[in-house]
N, C-alpha and C. Protein backbone atom coordinates (compact mmCIF):
# COMPACT_ATOMS: atom_id res chain seq x y z
N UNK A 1 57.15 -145.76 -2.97
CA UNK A 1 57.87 -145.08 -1.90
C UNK A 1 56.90 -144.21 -1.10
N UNK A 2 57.08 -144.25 -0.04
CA UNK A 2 56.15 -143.36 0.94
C UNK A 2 57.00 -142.15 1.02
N UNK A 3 56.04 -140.99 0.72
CA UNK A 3 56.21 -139.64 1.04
C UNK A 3 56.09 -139.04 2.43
N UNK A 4 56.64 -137.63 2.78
CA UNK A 4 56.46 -137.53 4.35
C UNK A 4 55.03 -137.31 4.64
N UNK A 5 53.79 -137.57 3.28
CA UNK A 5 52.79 -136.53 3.74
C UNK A 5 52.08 -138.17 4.42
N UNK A 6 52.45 -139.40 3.37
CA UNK A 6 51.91 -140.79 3.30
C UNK A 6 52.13 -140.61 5.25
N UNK A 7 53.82 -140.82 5.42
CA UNK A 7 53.95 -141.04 6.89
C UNK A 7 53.60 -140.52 7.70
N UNK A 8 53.03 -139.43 8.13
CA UNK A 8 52.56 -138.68 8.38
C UNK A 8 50.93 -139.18 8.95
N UNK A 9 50.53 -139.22 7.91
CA UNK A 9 49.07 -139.95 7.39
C UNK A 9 48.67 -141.20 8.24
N UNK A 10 49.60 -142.15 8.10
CA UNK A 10 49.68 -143.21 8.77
C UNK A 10 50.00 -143.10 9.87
N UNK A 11 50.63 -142.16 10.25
CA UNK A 11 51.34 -141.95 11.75
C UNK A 11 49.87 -141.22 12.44
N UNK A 12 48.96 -140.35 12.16
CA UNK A 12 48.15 -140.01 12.34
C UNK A 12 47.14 -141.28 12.68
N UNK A 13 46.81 -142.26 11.98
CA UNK A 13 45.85 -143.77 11.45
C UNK A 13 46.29 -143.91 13.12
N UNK A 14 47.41 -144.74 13.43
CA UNK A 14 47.86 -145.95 14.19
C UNK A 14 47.61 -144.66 15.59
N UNK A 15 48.34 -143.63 15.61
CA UNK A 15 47.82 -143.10 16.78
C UNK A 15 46.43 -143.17 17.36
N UNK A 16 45.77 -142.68 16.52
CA UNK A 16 44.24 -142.65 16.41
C UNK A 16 43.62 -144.26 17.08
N UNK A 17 44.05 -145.05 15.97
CA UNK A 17 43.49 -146.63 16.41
C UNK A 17 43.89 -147.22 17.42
N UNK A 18 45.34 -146.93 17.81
CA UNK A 18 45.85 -147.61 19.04
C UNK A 18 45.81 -146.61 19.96
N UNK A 19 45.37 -145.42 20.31
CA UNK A 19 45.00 -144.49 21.17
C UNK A 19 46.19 -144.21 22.29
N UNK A 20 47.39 -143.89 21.12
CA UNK A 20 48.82 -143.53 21.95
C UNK A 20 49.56 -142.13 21.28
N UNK A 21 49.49 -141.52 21.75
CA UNK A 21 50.19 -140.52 20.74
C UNK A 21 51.83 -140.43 20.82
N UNK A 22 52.51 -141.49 21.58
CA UNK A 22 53.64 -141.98 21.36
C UNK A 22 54.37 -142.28 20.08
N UNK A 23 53.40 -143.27 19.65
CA UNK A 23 53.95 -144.01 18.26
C UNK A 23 54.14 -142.76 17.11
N UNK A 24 55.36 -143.51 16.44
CA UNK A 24 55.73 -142.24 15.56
C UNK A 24 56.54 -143.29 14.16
N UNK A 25 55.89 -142.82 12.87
CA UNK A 25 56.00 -143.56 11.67
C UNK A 25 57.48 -143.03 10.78
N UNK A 26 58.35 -143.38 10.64
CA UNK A 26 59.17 -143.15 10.07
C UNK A 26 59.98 -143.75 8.58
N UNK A 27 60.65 -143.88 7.75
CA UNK A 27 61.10 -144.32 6.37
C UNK A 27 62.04 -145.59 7.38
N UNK A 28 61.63 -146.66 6.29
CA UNK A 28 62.45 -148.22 7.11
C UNK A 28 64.13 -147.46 6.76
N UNK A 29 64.89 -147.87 7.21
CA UNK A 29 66.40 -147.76 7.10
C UNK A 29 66.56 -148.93 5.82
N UNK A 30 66.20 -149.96 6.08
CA UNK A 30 66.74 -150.87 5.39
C UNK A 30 66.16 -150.85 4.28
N UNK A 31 64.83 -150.93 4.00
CA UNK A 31 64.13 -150.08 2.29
C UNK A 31 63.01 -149.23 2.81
N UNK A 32 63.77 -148.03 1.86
CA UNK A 32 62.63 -146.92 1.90
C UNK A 32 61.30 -146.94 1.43
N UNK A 33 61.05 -147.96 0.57
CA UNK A 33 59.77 -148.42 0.28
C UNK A 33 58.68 -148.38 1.10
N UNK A 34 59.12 -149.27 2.19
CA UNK A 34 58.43 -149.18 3.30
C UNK A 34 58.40 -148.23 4.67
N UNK A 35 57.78 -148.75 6.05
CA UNK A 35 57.87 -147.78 6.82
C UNK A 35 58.02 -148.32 8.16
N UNK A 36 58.81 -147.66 8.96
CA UNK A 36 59.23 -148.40 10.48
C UNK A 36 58.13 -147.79 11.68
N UNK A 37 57.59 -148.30 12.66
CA UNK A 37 57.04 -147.71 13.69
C UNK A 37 57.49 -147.32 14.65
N UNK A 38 57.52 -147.23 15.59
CA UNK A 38 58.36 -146.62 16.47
C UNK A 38 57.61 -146.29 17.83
N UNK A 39 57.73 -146.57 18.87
CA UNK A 39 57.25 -146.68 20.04
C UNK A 39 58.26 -146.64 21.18
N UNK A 40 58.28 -144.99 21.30
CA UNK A 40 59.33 -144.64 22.56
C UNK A 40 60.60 -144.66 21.86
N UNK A 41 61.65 -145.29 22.29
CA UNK A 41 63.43 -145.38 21.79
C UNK A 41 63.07 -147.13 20.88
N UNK A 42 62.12 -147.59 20.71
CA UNK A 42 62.07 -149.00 19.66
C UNK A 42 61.03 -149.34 18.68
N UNK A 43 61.87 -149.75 17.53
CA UNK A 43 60.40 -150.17 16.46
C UNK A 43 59.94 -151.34 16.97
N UNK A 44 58.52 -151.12 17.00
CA UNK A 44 57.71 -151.81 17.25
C UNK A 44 56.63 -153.02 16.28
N UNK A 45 56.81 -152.34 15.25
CA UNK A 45 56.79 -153.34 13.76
C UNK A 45 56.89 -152.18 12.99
N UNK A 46 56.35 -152.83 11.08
CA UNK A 46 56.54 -152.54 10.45
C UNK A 46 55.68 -151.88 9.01
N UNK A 47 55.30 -151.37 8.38
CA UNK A 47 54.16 -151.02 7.60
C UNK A 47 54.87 -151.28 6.23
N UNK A 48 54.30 -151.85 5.18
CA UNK A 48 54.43 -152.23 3.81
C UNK A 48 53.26 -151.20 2.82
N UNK A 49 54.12 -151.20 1.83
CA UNK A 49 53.12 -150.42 0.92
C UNK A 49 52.85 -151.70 -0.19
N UNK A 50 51.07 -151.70 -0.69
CA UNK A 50 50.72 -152.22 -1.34
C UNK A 50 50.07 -151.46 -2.47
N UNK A 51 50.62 -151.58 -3.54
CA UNK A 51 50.47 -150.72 -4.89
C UNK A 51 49.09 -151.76 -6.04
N UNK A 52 49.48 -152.87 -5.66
CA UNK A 52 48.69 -153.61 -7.03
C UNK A 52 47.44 -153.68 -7.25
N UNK A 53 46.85 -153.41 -8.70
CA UNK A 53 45.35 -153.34 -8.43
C UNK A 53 44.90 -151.73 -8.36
N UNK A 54 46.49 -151.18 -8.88
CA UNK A 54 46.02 -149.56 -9.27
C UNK A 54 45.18 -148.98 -7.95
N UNK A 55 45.34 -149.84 -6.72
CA UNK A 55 45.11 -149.20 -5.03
C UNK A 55 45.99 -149.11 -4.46
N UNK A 56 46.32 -148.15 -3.69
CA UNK A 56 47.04 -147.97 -2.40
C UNK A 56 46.42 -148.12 -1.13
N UNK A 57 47.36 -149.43 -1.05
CA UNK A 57 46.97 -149.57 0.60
C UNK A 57 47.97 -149.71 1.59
N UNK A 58 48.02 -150.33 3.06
CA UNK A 58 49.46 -150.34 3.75
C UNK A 58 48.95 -151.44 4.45
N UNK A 59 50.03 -151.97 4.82
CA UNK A 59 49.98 -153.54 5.47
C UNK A 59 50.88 -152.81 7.04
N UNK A 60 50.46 -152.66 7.66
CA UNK A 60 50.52 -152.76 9.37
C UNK A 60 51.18 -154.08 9.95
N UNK A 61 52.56 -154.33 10.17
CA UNK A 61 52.53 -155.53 10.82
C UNK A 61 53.57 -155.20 12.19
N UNK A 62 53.19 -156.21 13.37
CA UNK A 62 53.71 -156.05 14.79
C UNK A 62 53.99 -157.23 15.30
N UNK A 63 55.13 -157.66 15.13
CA UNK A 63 54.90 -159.11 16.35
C UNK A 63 54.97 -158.85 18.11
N UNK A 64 54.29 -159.63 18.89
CA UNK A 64 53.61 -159.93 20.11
C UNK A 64 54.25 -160.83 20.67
N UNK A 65 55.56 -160.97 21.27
CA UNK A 65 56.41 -161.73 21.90
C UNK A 65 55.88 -162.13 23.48
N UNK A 66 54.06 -162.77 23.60
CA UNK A 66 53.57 -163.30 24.54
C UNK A 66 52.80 -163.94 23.87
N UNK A 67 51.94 -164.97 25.09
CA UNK A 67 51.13 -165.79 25.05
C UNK A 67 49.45 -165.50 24.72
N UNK A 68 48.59 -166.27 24.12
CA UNK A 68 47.59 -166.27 23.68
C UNK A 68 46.34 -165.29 24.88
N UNK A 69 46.64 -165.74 26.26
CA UNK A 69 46.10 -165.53 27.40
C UNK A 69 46.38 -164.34 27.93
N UNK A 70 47.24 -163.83 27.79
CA UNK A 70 48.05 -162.44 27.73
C UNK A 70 47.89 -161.07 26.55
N UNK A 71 47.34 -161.35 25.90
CA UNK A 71 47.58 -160.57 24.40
C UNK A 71 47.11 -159.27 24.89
N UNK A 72 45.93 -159.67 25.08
CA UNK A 72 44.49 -158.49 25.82
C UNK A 72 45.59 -157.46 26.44
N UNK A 73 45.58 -157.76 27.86
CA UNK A 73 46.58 -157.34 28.80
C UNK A 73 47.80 -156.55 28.44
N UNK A 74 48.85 -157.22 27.68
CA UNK A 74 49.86 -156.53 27.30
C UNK A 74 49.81 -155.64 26.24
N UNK A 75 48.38 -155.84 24.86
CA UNK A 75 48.47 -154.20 24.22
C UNK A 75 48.09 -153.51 25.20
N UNK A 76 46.95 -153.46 26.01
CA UNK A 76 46.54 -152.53 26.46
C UNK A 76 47.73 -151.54 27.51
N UNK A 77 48.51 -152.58 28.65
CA UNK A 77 49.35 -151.71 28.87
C UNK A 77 50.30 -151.30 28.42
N UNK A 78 51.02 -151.95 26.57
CA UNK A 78 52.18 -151.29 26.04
C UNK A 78 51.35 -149.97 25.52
N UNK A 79 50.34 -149.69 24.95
CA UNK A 79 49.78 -148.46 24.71
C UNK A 79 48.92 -147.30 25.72
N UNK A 80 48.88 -147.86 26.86
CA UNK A 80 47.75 -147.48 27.83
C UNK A 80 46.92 -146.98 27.63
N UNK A 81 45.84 -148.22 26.97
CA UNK A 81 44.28 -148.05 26.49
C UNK A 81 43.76 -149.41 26.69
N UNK A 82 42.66 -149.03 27.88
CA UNK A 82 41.84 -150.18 28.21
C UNK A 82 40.87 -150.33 27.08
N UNK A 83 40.59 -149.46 25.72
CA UNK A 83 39.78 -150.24 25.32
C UNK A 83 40.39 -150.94 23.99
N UNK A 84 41.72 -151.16 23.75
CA UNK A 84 41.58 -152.30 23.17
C UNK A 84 40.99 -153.70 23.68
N UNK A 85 40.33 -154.83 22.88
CA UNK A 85 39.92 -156.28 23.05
C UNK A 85 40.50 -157.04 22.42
N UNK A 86 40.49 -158.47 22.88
CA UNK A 86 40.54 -159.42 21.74
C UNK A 86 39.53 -159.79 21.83
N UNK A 87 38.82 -160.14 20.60
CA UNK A 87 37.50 -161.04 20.17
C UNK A 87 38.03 -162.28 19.44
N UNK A 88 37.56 -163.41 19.89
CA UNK A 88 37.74 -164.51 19.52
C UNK A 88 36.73 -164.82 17.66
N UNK A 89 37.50 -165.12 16.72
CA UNK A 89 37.27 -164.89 15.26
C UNK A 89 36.44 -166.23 15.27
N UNK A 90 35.07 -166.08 14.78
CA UNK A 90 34.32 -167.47 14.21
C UNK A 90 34.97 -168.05 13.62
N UNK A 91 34.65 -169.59 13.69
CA UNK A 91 35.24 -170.91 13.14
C UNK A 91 36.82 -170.72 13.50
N UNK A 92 37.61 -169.76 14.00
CA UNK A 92 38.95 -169.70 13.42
C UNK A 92 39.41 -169.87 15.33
N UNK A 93 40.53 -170.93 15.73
CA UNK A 93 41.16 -170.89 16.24
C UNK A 93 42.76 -170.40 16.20
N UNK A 94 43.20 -170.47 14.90
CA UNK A 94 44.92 -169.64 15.24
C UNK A 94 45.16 -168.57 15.34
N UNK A 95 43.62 -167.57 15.11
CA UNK A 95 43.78 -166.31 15.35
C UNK A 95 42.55 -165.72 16.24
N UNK A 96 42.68 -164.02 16.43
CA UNK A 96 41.50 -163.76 17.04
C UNK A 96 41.75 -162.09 16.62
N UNK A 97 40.46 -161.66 17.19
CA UNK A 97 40.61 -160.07 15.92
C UNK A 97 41.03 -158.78 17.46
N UNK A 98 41.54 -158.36 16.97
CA UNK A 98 41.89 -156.60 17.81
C UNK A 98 40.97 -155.73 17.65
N UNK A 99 39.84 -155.72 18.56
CA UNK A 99 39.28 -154.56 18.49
C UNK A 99 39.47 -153.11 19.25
N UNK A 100 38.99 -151.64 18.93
CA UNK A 100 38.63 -150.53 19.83
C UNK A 100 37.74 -150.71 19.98
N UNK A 101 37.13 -150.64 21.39
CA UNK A 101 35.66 -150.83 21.63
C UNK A 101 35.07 -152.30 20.78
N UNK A 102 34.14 -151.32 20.20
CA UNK A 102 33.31 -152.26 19.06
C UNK A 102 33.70 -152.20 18.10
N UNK A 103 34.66 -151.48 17.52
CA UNK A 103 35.01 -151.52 15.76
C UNK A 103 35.91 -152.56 15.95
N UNK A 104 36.06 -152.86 14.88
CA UNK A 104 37.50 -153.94 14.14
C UNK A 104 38.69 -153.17 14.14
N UNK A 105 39.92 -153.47 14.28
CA UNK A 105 41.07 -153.41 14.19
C UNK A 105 42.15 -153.80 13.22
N UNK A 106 42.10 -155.03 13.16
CA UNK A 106 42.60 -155.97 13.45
C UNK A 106 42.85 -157.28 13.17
N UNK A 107 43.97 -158.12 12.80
CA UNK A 107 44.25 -159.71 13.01
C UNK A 107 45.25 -159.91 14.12
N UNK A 108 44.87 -161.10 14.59
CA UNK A 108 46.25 -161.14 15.43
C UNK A 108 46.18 -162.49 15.31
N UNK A 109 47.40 -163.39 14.59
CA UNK A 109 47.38 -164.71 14.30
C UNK A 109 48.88 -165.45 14.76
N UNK A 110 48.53 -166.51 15.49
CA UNK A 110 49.41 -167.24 15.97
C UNK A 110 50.78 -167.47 15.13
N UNK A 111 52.07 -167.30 15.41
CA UNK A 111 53.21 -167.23 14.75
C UNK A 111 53.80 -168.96 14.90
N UNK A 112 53.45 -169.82 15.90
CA UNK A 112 53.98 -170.91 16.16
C UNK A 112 52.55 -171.76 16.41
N UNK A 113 52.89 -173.16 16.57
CA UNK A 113 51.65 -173.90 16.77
C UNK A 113 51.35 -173.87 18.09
N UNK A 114 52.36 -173.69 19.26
CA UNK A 114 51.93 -173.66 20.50
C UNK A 114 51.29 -172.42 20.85
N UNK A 115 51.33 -171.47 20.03
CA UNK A 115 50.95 -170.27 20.48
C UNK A 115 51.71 -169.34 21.55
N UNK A 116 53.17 -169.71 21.25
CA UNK A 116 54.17 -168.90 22.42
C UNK A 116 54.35 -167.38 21.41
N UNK A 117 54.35 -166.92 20.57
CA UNK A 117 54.06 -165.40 20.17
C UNK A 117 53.35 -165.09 18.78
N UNK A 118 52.64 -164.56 18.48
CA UNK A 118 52.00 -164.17 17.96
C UNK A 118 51.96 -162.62 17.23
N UNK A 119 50.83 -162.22 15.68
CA UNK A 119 51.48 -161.20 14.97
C UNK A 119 50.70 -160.46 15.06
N UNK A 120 50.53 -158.74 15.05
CA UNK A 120 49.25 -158.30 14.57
C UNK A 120 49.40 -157.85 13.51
N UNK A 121 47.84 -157.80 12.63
CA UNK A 121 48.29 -157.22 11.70
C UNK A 121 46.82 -156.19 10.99
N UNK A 122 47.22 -155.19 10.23
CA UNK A 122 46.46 -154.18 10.54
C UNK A 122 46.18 -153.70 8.93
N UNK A 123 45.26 -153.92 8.05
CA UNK A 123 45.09 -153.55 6.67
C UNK A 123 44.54 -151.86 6.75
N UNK A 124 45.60 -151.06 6.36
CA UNK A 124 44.99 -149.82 6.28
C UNK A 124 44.93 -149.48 4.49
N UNK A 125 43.91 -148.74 4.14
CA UNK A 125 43.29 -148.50 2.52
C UNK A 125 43.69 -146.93 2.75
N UNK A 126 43.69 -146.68 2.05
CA UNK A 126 44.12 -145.04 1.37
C UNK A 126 43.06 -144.67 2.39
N UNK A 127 41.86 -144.95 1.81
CA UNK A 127 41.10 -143.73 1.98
C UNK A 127 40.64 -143.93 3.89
N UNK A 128 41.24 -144.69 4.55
CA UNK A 128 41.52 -144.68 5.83
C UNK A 128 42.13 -143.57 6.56
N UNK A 129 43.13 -143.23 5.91
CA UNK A 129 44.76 -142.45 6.08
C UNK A 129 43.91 -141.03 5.82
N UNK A 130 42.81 -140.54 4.71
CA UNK A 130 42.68 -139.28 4.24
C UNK A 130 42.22 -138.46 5.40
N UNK A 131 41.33 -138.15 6.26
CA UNK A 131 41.23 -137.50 7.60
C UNK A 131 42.70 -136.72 8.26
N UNK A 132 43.87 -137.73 7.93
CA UNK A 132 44.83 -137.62 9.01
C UNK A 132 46.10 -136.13 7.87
């Protein structure tokens, strides 16, 4: 179960990485286990807690209801930050990575074969979250 200090923590992470101080982390309604995002009056995806392996980590996930050619474009203006990128992932066509600037982010992998929407997804580790 995530505590308010966990949400908090994380709510701190995703601001930081997606460079919005909009987004705001809250307890899922439907299991408290996990955690809802929130962007303006709508969740925007969802965060999972991963316990196994005696680590805590959080699974970040967002689906992207556009096209492959578009991705770039539409985080940047749902968060208004030109420096998110997409970088196209070696050997790998169904996905491509989310960067800030030059750091990593990021997955963002095709949800269908045509590539009409797509997921992001965001591995945060404990000791990511500790700063916040």
């Amino acid at each position: 179960m995530l505590d308010k200090v966990e949400l908090r923590k994380l709510q701190g992470f995703l601001r930081k990485a997606l460079g919005n101080d909009a987004i705001k982390v809250s307890p899922a309604k439907r299991n408290p286990d996990d955690a809802e995002v929130h962007f303006g009056e709508r969740v925007i995806g969802s965060i999972v807690v991963d316990d196994e392996d005696g680590d805590r980590s959080f699974a970040f996930s967002m689906p992207l209801p556009v096209e492959r050619q578009v991705l770039q474009d539409y985080l940047r203006r749902l968060f208004e930050n030109d420096k998110l990128k997409i970088v196209p992932r070696p050997k790998k066509t169904d996905s491509v990575e989310l960067n800030i600037g030059a750091d990593f982010l990021g997955v963002i992998s095709a949800d269908d074969p045509k590539g009409k929407s797509f997921t992001l997804q965001i591995a945060i580790l404990d000791f990511d979250i500790e700063e916040f």
